[in-house]
N, C-alpha and C. Protein backbone atom coordinates (compact mmCIF):
# COMPACT_ATOMS: atom_id res chain seq x y z
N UNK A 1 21.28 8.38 -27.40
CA UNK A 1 20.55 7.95 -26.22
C UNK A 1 21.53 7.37 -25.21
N UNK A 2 21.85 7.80 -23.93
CA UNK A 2 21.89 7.19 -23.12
C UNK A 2 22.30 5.99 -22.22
N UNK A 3 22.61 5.15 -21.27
CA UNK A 3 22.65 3.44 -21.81
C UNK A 3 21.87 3.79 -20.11
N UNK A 4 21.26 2.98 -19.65
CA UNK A 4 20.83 2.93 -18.23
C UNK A 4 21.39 1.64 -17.76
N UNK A 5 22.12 1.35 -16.10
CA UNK A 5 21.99 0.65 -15.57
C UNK A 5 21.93 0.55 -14.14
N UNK A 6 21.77 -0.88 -13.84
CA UNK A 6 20.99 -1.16 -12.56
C UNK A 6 22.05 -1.79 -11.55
N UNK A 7 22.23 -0.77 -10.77
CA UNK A 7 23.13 -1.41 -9.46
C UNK A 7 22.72 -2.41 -8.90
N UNK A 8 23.66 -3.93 -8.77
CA UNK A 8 23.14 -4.69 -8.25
C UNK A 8 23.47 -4.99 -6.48
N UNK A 9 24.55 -4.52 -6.84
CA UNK A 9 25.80 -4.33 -5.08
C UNK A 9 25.65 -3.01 -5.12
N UNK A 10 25.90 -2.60 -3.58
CA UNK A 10 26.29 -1.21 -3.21
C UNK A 10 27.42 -1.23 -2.99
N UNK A 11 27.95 -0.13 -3.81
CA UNK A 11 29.26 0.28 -3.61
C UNK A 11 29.88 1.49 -4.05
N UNK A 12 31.01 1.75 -2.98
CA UNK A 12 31.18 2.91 -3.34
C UNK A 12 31.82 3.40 -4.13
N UNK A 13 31.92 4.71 -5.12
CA UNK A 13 32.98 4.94 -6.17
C UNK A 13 33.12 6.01 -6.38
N UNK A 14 33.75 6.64 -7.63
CA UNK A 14 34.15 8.16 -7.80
C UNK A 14 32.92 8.68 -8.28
N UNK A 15 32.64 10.22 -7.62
CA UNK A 15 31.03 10.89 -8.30
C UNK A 15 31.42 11.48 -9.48
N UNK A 16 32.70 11.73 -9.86
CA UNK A 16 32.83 12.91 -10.97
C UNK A 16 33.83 12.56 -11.83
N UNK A 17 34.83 12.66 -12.33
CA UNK A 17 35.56 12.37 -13.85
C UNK A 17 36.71 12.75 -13.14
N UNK A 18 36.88 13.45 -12.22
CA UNK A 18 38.44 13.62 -11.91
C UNK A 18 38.61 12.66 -10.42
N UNK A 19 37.73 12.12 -9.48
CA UNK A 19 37.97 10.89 -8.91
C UNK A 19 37.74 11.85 -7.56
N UNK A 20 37.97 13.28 -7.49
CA UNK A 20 38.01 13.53 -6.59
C UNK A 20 37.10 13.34 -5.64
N UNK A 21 35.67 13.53 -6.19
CA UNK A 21 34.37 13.14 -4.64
C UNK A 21 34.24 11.66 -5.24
N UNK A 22 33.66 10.87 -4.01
CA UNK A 22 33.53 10.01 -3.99
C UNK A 22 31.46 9.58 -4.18
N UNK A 23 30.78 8.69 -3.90
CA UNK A 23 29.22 8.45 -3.57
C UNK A 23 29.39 7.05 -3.30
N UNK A 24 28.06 6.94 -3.04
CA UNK A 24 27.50 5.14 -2.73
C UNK A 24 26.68 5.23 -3.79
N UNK A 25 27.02 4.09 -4.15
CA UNK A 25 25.93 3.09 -5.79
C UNK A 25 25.06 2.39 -5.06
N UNK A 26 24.16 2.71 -4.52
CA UNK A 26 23.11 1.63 -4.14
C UNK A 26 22.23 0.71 -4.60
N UNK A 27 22.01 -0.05 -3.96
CA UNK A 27 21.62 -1.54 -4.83
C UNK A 27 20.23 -1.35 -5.14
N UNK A 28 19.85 -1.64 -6.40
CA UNK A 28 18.66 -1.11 -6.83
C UNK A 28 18.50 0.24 -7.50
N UNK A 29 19.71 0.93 -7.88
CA UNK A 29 19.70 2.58 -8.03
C UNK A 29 19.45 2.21 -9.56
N UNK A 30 18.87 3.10 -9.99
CA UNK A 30 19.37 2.88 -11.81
C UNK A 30 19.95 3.97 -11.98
N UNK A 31 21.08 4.06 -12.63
CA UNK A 31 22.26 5.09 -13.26
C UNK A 31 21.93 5.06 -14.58
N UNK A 32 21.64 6.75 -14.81
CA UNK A 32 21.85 6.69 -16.54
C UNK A 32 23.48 7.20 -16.71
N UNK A 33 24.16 6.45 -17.89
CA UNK A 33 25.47 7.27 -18.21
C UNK A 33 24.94 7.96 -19.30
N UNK A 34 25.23 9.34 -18.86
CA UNK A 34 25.42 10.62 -19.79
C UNK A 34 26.73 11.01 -20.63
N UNK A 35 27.76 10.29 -19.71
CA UNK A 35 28.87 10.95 -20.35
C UNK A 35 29.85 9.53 -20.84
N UNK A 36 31.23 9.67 -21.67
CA UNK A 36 31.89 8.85 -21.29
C UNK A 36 32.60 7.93 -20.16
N UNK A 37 32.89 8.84 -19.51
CA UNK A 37 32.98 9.02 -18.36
C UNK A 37 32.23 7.71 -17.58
N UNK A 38 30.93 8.06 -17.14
CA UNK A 38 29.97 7.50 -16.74
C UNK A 38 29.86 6.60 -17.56
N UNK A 39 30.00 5.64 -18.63
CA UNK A 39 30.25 4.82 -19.46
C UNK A 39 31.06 4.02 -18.76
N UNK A 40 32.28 4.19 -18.96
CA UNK A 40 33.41 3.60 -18.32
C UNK A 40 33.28 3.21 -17.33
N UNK A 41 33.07 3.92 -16.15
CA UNK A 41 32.42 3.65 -14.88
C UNK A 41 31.49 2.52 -14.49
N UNK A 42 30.25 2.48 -15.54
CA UNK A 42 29.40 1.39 -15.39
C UNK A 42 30.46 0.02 -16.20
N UNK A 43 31.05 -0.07 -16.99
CA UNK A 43 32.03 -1.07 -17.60
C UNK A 43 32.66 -1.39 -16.58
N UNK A 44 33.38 -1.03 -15.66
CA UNK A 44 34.16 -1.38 -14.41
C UNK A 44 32.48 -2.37 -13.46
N UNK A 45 31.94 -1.15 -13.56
CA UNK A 45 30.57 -2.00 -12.60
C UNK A 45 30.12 -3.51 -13.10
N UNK A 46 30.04 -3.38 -14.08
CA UNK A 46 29.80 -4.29 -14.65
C UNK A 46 30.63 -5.80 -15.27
N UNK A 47 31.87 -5.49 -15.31
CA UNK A 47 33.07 -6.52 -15.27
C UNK A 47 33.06 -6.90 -13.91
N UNK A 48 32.85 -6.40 -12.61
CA UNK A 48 32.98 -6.79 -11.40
C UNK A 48 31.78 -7.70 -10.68
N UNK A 49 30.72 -7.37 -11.47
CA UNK A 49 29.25 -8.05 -11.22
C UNK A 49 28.79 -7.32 -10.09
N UNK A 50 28.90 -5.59 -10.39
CA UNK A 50 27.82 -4.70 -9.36
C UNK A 50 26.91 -4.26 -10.62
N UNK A 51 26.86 -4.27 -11.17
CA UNK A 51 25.96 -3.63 -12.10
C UNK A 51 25.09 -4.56 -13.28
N UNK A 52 24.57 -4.20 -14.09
CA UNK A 52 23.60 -4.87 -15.25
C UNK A 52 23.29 -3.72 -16.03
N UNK A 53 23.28 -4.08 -17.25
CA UNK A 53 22.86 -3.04 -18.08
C UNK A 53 21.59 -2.94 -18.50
N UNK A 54 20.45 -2.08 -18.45
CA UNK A 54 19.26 -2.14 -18.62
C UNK A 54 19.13 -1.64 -20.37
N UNK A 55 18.37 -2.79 -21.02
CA UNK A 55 17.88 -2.61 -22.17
C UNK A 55 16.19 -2.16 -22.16
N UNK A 56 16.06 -1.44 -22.79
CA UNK A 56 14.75 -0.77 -23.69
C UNK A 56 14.36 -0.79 -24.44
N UNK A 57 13.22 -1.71 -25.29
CA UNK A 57 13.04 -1.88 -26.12
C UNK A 57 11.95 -1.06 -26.44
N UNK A 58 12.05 -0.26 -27.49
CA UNK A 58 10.60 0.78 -28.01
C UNK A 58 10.18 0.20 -29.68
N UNK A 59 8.98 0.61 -29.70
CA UNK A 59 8.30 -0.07 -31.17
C UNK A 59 8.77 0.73 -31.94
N UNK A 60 9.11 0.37 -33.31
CA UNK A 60 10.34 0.94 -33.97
C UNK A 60 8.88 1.76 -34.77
N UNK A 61 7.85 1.45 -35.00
CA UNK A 61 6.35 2.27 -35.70
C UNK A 61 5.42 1.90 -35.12
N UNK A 62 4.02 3.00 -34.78
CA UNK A 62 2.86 3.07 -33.98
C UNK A 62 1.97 2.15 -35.03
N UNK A 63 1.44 1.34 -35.39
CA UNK A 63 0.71 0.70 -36.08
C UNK A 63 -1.00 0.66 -35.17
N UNK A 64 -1.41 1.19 -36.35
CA UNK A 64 -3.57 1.34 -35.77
C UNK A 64 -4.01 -0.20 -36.21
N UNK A 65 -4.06 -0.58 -34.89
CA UNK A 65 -4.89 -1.69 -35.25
C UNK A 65 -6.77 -1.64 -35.46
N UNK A 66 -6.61 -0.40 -35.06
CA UNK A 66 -8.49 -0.56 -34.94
C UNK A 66 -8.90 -1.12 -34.16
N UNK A 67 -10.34 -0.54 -34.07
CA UNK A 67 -11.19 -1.47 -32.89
C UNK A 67 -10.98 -3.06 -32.63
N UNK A 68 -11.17 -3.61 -31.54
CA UNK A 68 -10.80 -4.85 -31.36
C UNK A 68 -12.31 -5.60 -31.26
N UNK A 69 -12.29 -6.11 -31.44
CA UNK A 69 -13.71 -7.18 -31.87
C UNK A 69 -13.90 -8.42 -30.86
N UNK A 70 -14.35 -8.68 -29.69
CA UNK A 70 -15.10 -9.75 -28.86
C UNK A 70 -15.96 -10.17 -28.91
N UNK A 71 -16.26 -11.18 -29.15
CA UNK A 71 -17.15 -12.38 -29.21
C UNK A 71 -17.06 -12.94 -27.93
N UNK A 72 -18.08 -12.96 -27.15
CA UNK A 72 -17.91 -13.99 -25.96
C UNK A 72 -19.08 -15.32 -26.31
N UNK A 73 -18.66 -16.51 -25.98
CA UNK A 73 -19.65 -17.78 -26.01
C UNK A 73 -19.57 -18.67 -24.89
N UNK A 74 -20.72 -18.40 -24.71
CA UNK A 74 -21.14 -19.75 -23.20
C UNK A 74 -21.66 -20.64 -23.73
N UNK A 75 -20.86 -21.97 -23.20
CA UNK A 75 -21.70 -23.05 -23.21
C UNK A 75 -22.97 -23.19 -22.30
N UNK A 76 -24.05 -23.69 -22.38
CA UNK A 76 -24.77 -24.11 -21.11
C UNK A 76 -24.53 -25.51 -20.68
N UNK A 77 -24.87 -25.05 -19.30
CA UNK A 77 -24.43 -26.07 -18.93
C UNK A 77 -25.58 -27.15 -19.04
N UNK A 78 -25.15 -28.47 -19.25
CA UNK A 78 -25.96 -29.77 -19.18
C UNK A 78 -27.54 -29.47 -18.38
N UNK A 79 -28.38 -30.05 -18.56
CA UNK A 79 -29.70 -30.32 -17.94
C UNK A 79 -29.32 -31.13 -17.03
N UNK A 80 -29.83 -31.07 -15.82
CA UNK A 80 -29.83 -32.10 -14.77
C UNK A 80 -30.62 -32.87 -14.42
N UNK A 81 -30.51 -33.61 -14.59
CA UNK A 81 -31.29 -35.34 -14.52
C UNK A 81 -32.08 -35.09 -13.39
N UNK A 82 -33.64 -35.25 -13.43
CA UNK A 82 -33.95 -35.25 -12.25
C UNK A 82 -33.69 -36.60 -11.79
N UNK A 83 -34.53 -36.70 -10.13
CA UNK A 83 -34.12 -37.91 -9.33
C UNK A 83 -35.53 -38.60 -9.64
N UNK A 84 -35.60 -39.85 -9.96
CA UNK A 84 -36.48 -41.06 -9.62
C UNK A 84 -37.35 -40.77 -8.61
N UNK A 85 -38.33 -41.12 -8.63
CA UNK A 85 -39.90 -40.72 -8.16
C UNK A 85 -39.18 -41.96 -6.87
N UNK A 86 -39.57 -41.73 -5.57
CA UNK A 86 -39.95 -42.93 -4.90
C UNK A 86 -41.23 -43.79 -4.91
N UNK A 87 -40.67 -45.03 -5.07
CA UNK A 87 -42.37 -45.64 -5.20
C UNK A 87 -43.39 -45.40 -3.71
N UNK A 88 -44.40 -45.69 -3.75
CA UNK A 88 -45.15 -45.44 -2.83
C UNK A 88 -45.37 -47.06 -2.70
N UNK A 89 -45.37 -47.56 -1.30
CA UNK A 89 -45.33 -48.65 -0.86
C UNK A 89 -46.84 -48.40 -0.06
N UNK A 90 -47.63 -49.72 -0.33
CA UNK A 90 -48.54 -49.70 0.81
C UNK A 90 -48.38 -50.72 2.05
N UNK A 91 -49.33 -50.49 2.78
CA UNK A 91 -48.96 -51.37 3.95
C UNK A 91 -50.44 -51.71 4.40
């Protein structure tokens, strides 16, 4: 597999193994290295602090959990007190 990483600087460098073309690494690009080559390349990127190496973590086995089971519970809420009668006053 692969190693992927993530340009953090843009910058420019060699496109191919013999140095001859050049490209821009743009910031935000993700590079997969395919080759040694491209290995090396990101190692330079990365000793210089343009690059980061992106890890992937995959589940090493699919495990069935089965249906999932919810229970929902409401409290209610409190009764509310009514208000006190006003007295009736005569006059």
């Amino acid at each position: 597999m692969s190693k992927q990483y993530k340009i953090v600087v843009p910058k420019a460098g060699a496109a191919d193994e013999s140095g001859t073309t050049s490209r821009l690494y743009e910031a935000n690009e993700v590079f997969e290295a395919k080759s040694d080559w491209d290995e090396n390349l990101m190692q330079v990127f990365m000793s210089n602090g343009w690059a980061i190496e992106l890890k992937t973590v995959s589940p090493s086995e699919n495990a069935d959990m089965g249906e999932a089971k919810i229970t929902i519970t409401a409290k209610k809420a409190p009764a509310k007190k009514k208000a006190p009668k006003k007295a009736e006053t005569e006059e």
